[in-house]
Protein backbone atom coordinates (compact mmCIF):
# COMPACT_ATOMS: atom_id res chain seq x y z
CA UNK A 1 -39.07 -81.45 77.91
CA UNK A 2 -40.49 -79.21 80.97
CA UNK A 3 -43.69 -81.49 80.69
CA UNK A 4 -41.49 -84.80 81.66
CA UNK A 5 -40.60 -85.34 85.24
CA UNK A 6 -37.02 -86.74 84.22
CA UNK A 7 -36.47 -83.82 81.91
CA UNK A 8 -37.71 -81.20 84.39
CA UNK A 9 -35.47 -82.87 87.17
CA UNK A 10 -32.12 -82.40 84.51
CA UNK A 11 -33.31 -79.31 83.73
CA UNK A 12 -35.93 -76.63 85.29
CA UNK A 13 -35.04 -78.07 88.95
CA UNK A 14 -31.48 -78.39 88.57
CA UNK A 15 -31.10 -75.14 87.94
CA UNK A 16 -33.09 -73.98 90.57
CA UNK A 17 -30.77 -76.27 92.84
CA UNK A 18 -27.87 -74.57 91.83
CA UNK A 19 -29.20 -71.00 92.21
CA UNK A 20 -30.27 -71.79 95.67
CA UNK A 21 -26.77 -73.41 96.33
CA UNK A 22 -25.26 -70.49 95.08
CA UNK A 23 -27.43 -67.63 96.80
CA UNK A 24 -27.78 -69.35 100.15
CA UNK A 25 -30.43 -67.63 102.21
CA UNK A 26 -32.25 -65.75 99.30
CA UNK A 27 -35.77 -67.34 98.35
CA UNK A 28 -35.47 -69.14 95.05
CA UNK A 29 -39.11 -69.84 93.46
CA UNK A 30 -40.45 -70.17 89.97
CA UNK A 31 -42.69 -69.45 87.25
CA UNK A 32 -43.99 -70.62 84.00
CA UNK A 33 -44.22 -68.23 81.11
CA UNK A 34 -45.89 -70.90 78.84
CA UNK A 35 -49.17 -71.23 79.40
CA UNK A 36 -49.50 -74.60 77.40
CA UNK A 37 -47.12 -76.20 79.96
CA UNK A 38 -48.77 -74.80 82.51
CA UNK A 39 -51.56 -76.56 80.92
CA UNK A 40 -49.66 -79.77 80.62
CA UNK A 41 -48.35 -79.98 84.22
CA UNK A 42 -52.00 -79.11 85.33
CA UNK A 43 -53.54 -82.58 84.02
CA UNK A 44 -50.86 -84.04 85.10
CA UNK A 45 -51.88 -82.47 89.10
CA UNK A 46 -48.79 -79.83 89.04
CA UNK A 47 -49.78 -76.33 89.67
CA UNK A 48 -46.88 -73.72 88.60
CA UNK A 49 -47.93 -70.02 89.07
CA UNK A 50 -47.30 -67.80 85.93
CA UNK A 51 -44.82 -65.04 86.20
CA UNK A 52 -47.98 -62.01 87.47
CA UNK A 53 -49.17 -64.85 89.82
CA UNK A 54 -45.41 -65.74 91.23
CA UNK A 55 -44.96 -61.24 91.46
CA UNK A 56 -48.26 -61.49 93.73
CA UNK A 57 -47.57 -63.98 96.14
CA UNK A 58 -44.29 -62.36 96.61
CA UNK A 59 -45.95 -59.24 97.09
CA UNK A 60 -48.45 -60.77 99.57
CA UNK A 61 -45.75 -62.56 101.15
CA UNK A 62 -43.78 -59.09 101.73
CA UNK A 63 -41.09 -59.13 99.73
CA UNK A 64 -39.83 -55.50 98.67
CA UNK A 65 -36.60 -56.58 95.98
CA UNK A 66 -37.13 -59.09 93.23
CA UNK A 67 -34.54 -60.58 90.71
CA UNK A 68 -36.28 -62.47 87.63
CA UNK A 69 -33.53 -64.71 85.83
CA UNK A 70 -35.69 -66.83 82.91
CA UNK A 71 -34.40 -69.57 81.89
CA UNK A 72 -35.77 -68.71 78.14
CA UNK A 73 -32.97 -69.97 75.39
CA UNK A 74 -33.96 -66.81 72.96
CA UNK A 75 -35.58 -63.12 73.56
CA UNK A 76 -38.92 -64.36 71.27
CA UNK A 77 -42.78 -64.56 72.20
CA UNK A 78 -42.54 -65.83 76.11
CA UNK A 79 -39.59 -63.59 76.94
CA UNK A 80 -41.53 -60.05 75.34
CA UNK A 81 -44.50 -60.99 77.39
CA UNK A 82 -42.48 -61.72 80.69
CA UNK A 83 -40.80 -58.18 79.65
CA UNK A 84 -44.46 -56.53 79.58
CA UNK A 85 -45.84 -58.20 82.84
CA UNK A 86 -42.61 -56.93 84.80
CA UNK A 87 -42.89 -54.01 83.35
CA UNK A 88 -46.34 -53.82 84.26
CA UNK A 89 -45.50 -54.01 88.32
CA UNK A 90 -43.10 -50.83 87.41
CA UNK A 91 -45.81 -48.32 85.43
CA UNK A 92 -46.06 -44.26 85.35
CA UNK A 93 -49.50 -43.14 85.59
CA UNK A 94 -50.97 -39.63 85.61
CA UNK A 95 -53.15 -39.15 88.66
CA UNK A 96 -56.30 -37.57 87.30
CA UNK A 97 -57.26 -35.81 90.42
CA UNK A 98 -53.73 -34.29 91.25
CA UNK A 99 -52.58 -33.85 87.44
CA UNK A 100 -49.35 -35.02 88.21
CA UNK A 101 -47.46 -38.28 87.06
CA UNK A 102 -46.70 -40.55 90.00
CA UNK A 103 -44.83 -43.48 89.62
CA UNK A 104 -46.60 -46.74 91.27
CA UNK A 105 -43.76 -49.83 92.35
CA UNK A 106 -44.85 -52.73 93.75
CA UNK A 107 -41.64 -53.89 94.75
CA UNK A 108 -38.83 -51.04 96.09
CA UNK A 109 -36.33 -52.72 93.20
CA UNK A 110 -37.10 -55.38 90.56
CA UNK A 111 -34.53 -56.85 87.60
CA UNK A 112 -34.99 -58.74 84.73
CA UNK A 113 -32.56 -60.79 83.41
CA UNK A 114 -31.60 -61.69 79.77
CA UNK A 115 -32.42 -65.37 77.61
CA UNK A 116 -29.44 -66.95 77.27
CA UNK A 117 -29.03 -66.19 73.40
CA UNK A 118 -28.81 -62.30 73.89
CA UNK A 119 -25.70 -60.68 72.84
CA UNK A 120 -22.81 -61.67 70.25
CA UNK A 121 -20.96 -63.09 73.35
CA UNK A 122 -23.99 -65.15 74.68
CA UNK A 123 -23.74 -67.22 71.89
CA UNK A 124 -19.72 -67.44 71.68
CA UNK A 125 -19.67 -68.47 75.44
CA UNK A 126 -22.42 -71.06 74.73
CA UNK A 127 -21.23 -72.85 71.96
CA UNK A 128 -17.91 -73.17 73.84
CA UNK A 129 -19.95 -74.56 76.39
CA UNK A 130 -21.45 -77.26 74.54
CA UNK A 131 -18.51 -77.88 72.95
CA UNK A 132 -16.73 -78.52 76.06
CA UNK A 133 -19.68 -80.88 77.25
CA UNK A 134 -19.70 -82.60 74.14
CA UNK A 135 -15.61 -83.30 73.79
CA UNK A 136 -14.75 -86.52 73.16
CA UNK A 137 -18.39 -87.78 73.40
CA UNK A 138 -19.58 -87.44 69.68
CA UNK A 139 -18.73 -89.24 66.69
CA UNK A 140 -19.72 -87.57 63.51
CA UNK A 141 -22.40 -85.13 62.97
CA UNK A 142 -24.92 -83.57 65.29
CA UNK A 143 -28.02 -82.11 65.28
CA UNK A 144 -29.33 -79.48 67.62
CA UNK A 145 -33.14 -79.58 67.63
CA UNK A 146 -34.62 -76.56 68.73
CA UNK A 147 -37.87 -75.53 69.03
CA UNK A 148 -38.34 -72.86 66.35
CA UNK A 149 -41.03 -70.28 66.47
CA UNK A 150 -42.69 -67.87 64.28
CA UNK A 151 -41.47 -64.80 65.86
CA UNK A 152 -38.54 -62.79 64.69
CA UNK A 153 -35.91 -63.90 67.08
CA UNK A 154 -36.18 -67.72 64.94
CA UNK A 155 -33.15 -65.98 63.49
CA UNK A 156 -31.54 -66.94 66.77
CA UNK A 157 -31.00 -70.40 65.69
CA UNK A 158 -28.91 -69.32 62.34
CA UNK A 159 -26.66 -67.27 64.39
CA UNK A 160 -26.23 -70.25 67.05
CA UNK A 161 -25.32 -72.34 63.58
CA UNK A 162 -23.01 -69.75 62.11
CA UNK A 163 -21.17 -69.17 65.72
CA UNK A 164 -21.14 -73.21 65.88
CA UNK A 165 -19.08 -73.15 62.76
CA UNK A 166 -17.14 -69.95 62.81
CA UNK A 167 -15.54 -71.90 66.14
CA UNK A 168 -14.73 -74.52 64.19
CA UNK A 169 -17.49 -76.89 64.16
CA UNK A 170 -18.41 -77.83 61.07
CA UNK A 171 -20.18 -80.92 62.86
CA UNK A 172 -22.36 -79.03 64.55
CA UNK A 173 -26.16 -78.17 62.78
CA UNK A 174 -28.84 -76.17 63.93
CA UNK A 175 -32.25 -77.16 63.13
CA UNK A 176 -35.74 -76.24 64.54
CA UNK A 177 -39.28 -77.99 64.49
CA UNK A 178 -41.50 -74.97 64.16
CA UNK A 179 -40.21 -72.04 61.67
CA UNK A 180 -37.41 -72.14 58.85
């Protein structure tokens, strides 16, 4: 729903309300990993840097410590390649001239966070969560559409199912548009 203005306002800049609220004085900005939102937003006359581009205006603008928190549900295709191009500001390289291995930072400290769905207890903690948003609100059945993907981690949405009814909620499905 990142393309949708309504969506994005629940969503993308909500958060980045709340993180701002929470960290008062620390620079909050974003990126896009997609680039086919990117895309979207673009025709739509929204420009949103991608993650290297964000990392180099931040570097232009001085900034020496970085803290990367995606907002990525599962560790599949956008969250390896945010993994590389951070990893890419923090590289060893062997100086040909000197022989030697020097190790080039463009920022004095930089951390990447975790998609939501990462550990055992990610997914315990979020189906609680849902569960506790949901109470009381739902009659029957219901679905949770996710995207899906052809990468590996589309075993992240089985687990999410299996946690959703080893809690107890054997209302609760998992189902994705893209993969199995």
């Amino acid at each position: 729903g990142t393309t949708h203005d309504d969506t994005r306002a629940l969503t993308i800049d909500a958060i980045n309300k709340k993180v701002a609220q929470a960290f008062p004085g620390v620079e909050v900005r974003e990126a896009y990993t997609s680039r086919m939102i990117m895309r979207r937003l673009k025709e739509k006359g929204m420009n949103k840097p991608n993650p290297m581009e964000a990392m180099d205006k931040l570097i232009a603008d001085g900034y020496t410590h970085l803290i990367i928190q995606p907002t990525n549900i599962i560790v599949g295709v956008e969250m390896e390649a945010l993994q590389k191009e951070v990893a890419s500001y923090q590289t060893k390289f062997k100086d040909i001239r000197l022989g030697t291995a020097l190790y080039s930072k463009k920022f004095k400290d930089i951390r990447l966070g975790t998609a939501l769905l990462h550990s055992p207890e990610d997914y315990q903690a979020t189906v609680k969560a849902i569960a506790a948003s949901l109470q009381g609100k739902t009659k029957g059945d219901c679905v949770f559409v996710c995207h899906g993907t052809y990468h590996p981690a589309n075993s992240t949405y089985g687990m999410l199912d299996y946690v959703m009814k080893a809690q107890g909620h054997k209302n609760y499905h998992v189902g994705t548009i893209e993969g199995y």
